[in-house]
PDB file of N, CA and C in Angstrom:
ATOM      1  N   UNK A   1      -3.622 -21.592   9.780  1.00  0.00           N
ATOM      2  CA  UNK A   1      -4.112 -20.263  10.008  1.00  0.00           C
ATOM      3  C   UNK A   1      -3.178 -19.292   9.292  1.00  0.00           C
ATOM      4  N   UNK A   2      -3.490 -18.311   8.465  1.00  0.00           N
ATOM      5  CA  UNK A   2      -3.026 -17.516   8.023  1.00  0.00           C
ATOM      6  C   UNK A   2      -2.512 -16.259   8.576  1.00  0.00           C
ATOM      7  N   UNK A   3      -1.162 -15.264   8.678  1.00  0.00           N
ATOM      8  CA  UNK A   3      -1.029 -14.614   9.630  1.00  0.00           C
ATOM      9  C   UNK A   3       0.303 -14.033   8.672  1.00  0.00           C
ATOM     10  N   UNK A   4       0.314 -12.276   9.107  1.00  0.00           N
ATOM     11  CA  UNK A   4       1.557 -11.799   8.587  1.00  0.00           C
ATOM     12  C   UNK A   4       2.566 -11.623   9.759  1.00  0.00           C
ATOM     13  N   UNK A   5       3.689 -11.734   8.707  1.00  0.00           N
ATOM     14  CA  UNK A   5       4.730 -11.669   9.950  1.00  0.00           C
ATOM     15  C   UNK A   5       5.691 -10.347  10.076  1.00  0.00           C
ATOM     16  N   UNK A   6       6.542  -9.481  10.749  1.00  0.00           N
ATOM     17  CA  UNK A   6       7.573  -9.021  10.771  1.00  0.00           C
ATOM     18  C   UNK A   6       8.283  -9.314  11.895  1.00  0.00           C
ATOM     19  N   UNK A   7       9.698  -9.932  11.281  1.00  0.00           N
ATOM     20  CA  UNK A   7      11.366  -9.467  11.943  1.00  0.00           C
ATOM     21  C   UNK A   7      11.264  -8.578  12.623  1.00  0.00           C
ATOM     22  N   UNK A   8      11.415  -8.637  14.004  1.00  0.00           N
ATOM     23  CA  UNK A   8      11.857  -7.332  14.757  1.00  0.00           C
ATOM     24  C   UNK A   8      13.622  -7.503  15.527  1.00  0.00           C
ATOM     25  N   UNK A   9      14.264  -8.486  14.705  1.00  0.00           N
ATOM     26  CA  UNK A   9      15.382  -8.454  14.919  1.00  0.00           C
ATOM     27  C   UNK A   9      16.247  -8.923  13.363  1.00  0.00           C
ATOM     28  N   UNK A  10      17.090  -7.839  13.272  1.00  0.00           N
ATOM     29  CA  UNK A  10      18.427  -8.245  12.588  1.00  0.00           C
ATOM     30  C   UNK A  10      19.551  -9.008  13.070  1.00  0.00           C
ATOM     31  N   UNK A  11      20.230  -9.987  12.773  1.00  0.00           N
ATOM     32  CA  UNK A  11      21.685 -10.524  13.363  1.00  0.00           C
ATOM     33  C   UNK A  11      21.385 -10.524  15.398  1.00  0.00           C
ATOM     34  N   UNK A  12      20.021 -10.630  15.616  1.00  0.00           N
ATOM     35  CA  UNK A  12      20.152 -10.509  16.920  1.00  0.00           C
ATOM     36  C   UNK A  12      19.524  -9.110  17.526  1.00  0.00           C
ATOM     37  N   UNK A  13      19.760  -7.978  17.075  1.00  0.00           N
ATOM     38  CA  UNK A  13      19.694  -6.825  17.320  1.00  0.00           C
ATOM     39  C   UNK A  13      18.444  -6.808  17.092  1.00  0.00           C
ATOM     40  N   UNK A  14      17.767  -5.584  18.086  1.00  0.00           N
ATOM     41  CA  UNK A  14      16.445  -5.034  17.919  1.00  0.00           C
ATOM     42  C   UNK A  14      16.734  -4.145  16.800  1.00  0.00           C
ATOM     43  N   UNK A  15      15.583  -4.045  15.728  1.00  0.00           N
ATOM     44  CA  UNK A  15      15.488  -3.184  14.543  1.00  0.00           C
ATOM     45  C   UNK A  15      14.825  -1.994  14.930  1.00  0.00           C
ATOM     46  N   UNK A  16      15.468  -0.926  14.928  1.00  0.00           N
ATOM     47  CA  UNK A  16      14.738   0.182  14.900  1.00  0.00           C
ATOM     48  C   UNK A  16      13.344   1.112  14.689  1.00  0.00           C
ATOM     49  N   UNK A  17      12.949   1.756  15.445  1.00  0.00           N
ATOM     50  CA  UNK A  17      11.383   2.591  14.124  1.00  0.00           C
ATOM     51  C   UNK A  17      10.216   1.669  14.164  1.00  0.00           C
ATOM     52  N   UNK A  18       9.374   2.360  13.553  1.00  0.00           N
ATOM     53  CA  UNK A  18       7.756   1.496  13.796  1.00  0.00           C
ATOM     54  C   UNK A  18       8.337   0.898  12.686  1.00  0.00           C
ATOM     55  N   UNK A  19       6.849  -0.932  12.925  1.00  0.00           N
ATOM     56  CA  UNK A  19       7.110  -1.635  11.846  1.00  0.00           C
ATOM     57  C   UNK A  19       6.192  -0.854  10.197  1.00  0.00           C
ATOM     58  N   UNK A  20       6.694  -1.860   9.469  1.00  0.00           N
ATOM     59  CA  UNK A  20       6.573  -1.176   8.210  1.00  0.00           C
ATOM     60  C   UNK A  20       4.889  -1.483   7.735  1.00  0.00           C
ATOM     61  N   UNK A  21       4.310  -0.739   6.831  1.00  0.00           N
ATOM     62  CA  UNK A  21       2.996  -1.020   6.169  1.00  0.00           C
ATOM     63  C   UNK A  21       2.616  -2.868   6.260  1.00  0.00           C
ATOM     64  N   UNK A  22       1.744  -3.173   6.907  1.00  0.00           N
ATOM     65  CA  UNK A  22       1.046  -4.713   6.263  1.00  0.00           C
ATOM     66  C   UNK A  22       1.132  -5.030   4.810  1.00  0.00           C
ATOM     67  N   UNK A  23       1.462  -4.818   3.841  1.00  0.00           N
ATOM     68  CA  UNK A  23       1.984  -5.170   2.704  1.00  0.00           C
ATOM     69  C   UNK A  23       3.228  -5.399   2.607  1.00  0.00           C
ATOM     70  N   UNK A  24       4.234  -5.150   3.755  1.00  0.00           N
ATOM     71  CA  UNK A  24       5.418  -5.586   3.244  1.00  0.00           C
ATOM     72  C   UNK A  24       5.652  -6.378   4.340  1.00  0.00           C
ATOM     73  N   UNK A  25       4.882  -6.850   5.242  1.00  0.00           N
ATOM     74  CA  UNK A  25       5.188  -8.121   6.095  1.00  0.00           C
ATOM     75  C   UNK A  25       4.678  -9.548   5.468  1.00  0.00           C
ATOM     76  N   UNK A  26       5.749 -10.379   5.821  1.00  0.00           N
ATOM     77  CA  UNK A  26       5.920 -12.326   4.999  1.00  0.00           C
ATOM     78  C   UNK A  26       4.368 -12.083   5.548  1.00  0.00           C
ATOM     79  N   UNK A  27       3.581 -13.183   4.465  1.00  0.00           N
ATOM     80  CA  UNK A  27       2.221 -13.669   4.379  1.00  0.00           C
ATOM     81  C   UNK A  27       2.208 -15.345   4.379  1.00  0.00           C
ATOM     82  N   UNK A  28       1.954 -15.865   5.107  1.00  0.00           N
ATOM     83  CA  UNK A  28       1.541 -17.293   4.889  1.00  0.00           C
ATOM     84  C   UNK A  28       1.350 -18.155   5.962  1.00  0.00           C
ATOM     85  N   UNK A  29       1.199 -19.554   6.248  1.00  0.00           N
ATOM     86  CA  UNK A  29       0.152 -20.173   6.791  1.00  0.00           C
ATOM     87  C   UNK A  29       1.579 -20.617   8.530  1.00  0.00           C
ATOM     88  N   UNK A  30       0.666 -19.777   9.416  1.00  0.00           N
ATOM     89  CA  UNK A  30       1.557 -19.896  10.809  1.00  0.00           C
ATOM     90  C   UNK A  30       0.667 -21.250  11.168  1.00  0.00           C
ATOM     91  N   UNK A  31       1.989 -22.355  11.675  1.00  0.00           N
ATOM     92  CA  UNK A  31       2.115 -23.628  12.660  1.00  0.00           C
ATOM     93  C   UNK A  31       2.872 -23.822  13.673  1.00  0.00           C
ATOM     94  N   UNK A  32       1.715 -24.262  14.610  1.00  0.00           N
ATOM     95  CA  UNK A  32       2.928 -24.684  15.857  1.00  0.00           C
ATOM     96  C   UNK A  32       3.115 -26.291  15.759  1.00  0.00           C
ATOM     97  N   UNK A  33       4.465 -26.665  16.515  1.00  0.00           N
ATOM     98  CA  UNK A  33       4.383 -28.079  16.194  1.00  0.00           C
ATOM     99  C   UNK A  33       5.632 -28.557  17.832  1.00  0.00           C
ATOM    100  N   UNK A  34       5.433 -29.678  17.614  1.00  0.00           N
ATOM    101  CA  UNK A  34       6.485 -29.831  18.937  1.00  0.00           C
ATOM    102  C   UNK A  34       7.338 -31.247  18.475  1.00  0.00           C
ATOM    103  N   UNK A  35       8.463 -30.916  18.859  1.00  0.00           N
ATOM    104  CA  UNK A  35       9.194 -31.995  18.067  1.00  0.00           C
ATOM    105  C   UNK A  35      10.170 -32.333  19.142  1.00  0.00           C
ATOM    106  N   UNK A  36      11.009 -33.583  18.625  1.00  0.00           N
ATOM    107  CA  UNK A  36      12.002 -34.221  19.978  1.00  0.00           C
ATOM    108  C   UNK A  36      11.863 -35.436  20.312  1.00  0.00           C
ATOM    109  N   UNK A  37      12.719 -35.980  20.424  1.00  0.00           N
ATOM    110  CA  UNK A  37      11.988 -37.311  21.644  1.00  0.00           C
ATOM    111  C   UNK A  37      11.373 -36.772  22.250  1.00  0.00           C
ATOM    112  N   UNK A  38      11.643 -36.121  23.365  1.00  0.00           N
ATOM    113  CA  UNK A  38      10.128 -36.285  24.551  1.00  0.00           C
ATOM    114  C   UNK A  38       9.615 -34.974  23.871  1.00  0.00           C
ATOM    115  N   UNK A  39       9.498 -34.632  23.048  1.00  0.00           N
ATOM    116  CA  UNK A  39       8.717 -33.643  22.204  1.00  0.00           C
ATOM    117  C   UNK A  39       8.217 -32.614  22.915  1.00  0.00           C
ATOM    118  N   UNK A  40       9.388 -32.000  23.598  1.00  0.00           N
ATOM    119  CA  UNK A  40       9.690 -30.999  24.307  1.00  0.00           C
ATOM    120  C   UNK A  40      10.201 -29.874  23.805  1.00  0.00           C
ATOM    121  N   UNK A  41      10.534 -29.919  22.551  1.00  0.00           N
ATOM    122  CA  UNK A  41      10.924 -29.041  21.623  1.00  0.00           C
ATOM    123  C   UNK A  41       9.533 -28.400  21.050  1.00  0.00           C
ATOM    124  N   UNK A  42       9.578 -26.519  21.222  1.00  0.00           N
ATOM    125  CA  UNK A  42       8.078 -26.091  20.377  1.00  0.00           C
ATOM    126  C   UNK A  42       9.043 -25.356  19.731  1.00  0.00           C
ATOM    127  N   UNK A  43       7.718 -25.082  18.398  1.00  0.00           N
ATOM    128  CA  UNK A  43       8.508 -24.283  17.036  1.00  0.00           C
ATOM    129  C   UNK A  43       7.645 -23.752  16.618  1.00  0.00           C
ATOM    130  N   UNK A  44       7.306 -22.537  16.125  1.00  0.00           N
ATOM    131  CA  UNK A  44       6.589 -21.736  15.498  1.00  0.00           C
ATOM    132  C   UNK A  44       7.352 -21.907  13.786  1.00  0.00           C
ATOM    133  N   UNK A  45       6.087 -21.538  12.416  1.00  0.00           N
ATOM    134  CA  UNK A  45       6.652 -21.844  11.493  1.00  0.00           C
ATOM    135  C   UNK A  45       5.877 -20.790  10.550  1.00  0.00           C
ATOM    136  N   UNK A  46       6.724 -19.903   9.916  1.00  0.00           N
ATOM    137  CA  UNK A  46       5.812 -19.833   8.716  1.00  0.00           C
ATOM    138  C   UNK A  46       6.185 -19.632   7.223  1.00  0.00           C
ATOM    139  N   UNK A  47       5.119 -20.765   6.797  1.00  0.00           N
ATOM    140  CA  UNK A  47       5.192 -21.599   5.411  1.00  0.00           C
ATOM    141  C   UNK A  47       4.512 -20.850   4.584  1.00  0.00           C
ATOM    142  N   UNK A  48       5.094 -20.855   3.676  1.00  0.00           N
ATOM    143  CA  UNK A  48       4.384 -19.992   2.371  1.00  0.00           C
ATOM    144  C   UNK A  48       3.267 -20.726   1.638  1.00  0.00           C
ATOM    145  N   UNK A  49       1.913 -19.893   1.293  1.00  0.00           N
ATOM    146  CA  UNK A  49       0.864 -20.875   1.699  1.00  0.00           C
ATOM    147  C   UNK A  49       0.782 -21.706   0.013  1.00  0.00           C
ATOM    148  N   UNK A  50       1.605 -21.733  -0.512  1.00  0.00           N
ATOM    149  CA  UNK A  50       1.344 -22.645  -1.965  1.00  0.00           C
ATOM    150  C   UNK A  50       2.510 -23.985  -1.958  1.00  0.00           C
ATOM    151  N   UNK A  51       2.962 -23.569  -0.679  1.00  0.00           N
ATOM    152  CA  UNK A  51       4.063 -24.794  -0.732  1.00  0.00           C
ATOM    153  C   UNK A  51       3.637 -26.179  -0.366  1.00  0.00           C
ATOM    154  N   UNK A  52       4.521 -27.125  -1.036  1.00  0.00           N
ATOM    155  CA  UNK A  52       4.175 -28.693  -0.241  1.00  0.00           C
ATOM    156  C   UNK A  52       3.845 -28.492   1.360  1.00  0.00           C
ATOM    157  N   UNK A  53       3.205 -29.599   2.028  1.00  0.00           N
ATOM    158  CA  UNK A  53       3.146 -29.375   3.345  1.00  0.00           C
ATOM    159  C   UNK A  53       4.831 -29.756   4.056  1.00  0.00           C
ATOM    160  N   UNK A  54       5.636 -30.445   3.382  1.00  0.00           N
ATOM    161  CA  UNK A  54       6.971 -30.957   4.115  1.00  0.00           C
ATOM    162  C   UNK A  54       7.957 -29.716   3.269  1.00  0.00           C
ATOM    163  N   UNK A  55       7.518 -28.460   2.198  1.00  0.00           N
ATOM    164  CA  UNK A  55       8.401 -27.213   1.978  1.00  0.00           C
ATOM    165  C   UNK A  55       7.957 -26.115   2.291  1.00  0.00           C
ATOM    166  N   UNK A  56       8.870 -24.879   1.963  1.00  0.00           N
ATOM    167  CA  UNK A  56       8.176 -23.724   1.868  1.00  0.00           C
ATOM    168  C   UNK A  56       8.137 -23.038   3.016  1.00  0.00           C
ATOM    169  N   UNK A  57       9.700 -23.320   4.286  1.00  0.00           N
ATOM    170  CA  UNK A  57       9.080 -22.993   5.544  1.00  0.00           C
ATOM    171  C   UNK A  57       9.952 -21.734   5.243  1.00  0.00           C
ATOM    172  N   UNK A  58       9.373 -20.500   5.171  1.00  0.00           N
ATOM    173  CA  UNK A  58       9.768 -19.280   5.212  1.00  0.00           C
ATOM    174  C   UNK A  58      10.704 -18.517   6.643  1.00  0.00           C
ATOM    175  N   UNK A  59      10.333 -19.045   7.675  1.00  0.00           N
ATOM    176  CA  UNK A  59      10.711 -18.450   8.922  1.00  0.00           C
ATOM    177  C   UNK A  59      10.195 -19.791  10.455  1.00  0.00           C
ATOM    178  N   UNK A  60      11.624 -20.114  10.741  1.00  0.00           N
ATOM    179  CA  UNK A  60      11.201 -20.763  12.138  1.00  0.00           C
ATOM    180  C   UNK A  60      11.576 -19.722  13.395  1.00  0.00           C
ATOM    181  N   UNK A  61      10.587 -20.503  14.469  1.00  0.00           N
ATOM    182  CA  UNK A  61      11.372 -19.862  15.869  1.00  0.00           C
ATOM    183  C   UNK A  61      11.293 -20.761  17.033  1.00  0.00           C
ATOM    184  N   UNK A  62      12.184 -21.514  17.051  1.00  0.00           N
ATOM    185  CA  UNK A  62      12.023 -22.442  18.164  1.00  0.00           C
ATOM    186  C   UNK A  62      11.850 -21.748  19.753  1.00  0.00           C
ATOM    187  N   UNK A  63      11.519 -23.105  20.377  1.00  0.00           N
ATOM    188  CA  UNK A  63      10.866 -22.448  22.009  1.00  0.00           C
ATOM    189  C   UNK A  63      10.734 -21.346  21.946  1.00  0.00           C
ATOM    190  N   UNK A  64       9.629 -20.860  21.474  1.00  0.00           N
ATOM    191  CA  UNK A  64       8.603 -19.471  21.239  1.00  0.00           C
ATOM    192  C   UNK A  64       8.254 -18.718  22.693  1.00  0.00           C
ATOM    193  N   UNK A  65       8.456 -18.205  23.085  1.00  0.00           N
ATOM    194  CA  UNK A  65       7.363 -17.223  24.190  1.00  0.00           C
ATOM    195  C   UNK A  65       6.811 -16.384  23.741  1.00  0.00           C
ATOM    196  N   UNK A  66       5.490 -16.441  24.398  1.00  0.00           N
ATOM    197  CA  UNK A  66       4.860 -15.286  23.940  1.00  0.00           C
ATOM    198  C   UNK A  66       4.913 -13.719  25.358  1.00  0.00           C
ATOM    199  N   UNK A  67       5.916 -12.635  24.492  1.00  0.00           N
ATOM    200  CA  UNK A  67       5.894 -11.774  25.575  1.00  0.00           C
ATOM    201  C   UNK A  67       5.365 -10.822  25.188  1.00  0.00           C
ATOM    202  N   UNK A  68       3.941 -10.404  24.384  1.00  0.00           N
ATOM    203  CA  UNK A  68       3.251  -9.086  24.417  1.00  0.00           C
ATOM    204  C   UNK A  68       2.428  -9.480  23.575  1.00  0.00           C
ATOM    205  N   UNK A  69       0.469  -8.867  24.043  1.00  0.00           N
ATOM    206  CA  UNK A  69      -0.326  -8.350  23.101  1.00  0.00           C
ATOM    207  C   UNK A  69      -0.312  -7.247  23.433  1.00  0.00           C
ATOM    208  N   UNK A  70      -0.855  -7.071  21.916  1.00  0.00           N
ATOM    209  CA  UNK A  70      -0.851  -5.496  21.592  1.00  0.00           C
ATOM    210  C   UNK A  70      -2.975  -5.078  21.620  1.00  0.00           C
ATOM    211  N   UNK A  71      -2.987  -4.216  21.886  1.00  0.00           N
ATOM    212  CA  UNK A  71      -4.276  -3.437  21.652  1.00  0.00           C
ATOM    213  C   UNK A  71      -4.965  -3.871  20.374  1.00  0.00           C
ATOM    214  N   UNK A  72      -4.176  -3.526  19.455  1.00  0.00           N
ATOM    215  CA  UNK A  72      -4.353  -3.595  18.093  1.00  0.00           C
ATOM    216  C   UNK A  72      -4.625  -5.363  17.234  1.00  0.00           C
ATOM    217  N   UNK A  73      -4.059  -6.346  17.983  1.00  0.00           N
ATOM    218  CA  UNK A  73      -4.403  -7.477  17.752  1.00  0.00           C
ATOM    219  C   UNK A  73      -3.027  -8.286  17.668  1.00  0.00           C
ATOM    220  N   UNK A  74      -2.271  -7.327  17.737  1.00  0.00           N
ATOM    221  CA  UNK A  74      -0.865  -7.815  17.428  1.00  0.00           C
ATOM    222  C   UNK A  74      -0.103  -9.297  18.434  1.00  0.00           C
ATOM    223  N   UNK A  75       0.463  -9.974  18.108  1.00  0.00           N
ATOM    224  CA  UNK A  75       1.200 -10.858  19.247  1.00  0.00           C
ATOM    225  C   UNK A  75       2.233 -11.069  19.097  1.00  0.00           C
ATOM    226  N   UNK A  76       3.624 -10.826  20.273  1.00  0.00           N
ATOM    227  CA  UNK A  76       5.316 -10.106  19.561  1.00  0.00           C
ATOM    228  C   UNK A  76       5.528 -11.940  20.761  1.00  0.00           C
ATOM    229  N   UNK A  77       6.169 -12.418  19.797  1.00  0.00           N
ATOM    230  CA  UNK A  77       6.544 -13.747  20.134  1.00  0.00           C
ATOM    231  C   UNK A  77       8.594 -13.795  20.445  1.00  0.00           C
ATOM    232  N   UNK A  78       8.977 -14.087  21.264  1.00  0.00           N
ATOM    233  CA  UNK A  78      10.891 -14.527  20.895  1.00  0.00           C
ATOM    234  C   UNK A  78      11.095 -15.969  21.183  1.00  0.00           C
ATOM    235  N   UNK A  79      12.167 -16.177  20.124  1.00  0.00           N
ATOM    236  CA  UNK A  79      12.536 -17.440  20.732  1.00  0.00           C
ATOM    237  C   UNK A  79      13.925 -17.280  19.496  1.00  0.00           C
ATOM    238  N   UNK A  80      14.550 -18.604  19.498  1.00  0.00           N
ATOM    239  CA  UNK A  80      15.344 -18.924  18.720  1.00  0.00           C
ATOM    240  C   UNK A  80      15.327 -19.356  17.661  1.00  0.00           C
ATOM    241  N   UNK A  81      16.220 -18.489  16.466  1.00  0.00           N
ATOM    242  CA  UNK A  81      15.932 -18.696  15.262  1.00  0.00           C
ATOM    243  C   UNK A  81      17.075 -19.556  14.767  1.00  0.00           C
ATOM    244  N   UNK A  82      17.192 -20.445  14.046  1.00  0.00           N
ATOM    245  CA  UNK A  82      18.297 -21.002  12.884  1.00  0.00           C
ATOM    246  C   UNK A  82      18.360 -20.500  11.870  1.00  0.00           C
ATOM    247  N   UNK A  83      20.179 -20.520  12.010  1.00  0.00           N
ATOM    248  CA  UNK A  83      20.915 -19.354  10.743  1.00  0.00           C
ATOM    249  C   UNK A  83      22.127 -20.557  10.370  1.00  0.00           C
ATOM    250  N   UNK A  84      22.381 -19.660   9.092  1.00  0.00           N
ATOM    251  CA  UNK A  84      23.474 -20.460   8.382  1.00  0.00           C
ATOM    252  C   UNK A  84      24.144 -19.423   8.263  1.00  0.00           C
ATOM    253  N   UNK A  85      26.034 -19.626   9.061  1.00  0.00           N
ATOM    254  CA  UNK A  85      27.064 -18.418   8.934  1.00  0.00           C
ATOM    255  C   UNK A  85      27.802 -19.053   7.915  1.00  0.00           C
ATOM    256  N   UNK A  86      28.142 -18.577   6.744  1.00  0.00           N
ATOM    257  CA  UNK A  86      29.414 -19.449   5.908  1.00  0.00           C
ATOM    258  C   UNK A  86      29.563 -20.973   5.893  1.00  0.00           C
ATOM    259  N   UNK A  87      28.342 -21.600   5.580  1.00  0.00           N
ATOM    260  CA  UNK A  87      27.630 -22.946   5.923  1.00  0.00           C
ATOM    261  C   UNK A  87      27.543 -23.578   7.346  1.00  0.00           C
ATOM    262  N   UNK A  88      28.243 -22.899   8.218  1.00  0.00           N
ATOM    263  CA  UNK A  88      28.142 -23.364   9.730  1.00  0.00           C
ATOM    264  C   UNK A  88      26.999 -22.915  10.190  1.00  0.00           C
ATOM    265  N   UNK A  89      25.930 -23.867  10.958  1.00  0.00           N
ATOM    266  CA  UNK A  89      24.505 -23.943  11.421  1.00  0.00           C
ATOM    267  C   UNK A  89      25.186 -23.311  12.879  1.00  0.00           C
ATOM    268  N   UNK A  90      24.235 -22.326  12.865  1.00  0.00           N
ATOM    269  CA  UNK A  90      24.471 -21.252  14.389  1.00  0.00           C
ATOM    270  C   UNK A  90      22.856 -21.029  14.697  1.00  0.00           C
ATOM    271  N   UNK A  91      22.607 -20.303  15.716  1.00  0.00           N
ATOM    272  CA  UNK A  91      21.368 -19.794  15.852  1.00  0.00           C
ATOM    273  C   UNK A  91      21.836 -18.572  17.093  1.00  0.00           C
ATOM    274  N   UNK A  92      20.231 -17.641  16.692  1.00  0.00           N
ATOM    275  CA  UNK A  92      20.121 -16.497  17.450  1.00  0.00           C
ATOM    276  C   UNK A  92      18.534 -16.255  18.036  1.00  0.00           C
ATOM    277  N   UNK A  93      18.536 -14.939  19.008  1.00  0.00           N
ATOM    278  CA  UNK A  93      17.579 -14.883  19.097  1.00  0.00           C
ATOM    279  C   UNK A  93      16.853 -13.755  18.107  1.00  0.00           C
ATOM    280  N   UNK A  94      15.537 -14.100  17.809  1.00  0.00           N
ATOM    281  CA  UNK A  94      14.766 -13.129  17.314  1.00  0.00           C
ATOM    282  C   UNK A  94      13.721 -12.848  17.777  1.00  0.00           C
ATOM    283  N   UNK A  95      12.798 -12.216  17.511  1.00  0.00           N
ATOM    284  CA  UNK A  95      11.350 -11.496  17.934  1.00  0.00           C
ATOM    285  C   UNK A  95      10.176 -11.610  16.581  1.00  0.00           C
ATOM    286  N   UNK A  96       8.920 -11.770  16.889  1.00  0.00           N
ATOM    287  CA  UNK A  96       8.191 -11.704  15.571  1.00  0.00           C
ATOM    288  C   UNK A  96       6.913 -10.921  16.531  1.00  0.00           C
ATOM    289  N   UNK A  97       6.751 -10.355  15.628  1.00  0.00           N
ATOM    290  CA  UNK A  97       5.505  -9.171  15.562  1.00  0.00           C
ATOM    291  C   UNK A  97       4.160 -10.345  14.243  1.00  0.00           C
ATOM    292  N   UNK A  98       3.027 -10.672  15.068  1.00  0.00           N
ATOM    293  CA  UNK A  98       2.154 -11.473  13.978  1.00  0.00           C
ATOM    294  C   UNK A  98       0.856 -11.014  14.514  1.00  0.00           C
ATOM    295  N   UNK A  99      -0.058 -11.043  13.163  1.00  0.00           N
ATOM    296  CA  UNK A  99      -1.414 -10.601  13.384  1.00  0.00           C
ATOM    297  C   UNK A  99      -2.114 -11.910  12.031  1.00  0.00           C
ATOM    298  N   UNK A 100      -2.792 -12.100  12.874  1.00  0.00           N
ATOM    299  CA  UNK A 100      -3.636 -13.083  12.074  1.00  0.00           C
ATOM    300  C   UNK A 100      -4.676 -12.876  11.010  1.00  0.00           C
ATOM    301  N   UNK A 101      -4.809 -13.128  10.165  1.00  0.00           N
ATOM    302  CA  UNK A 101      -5.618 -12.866   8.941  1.00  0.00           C
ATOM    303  C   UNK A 101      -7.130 -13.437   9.771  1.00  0.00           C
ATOM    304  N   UNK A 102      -8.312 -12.412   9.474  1.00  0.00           N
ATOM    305  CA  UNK A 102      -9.145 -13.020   9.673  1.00  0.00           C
ATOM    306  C   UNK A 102     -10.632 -12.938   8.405  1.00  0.00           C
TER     307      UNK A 102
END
């Protein structure tokens, strides 16, 4: 399914101000998937839609909640993102603001 995305967090932090024009939010193909041994692990993904199916993952967010629709069609998801600090694998939380292409 196709769907744009915006960051509503920097380094953790809520980003300020309305989000920006639909042309400047990531475009490409949102997956959920569940991974783990007891595959208890969920992940939201989105892959840029010309990539291999195993590249191209533009933005993860593991164990996703969904905490808001919007009027407008919108759905503001948080969970935990993976980051790379000075090659050390850390993670934070973030927020995504997504509306689905229809």
């Amino acid at each position: 399914m196709f769907a744009r995305i915006h960051l509503l967090r920097s380094m953790g932090a809520i980003v300020a101000g309305p989000p920006p024009p639909d042309s400047d939010w990531a475009v490409g193909i949102f997956e959920f998937s569940r991974a783990g041994a007891e595959r208890d692990v969920r992940r939201l993904v989105l892959r840029a839609a010309q990539a291999n199916p195993d590249k191209g993952v533009m933005y993860e967010l593991y164990q996703p909640q969904l905490v808001d629709v919007r009027a407008e069609g919108y759905l503001r998801f948080r969970g935990i993102e993976p980051i790379s600090l000075s090659g050390t694998k850390a993670a934070m939380v973030q927020e995504w603001l997504v509306k689905f292409q229809v």
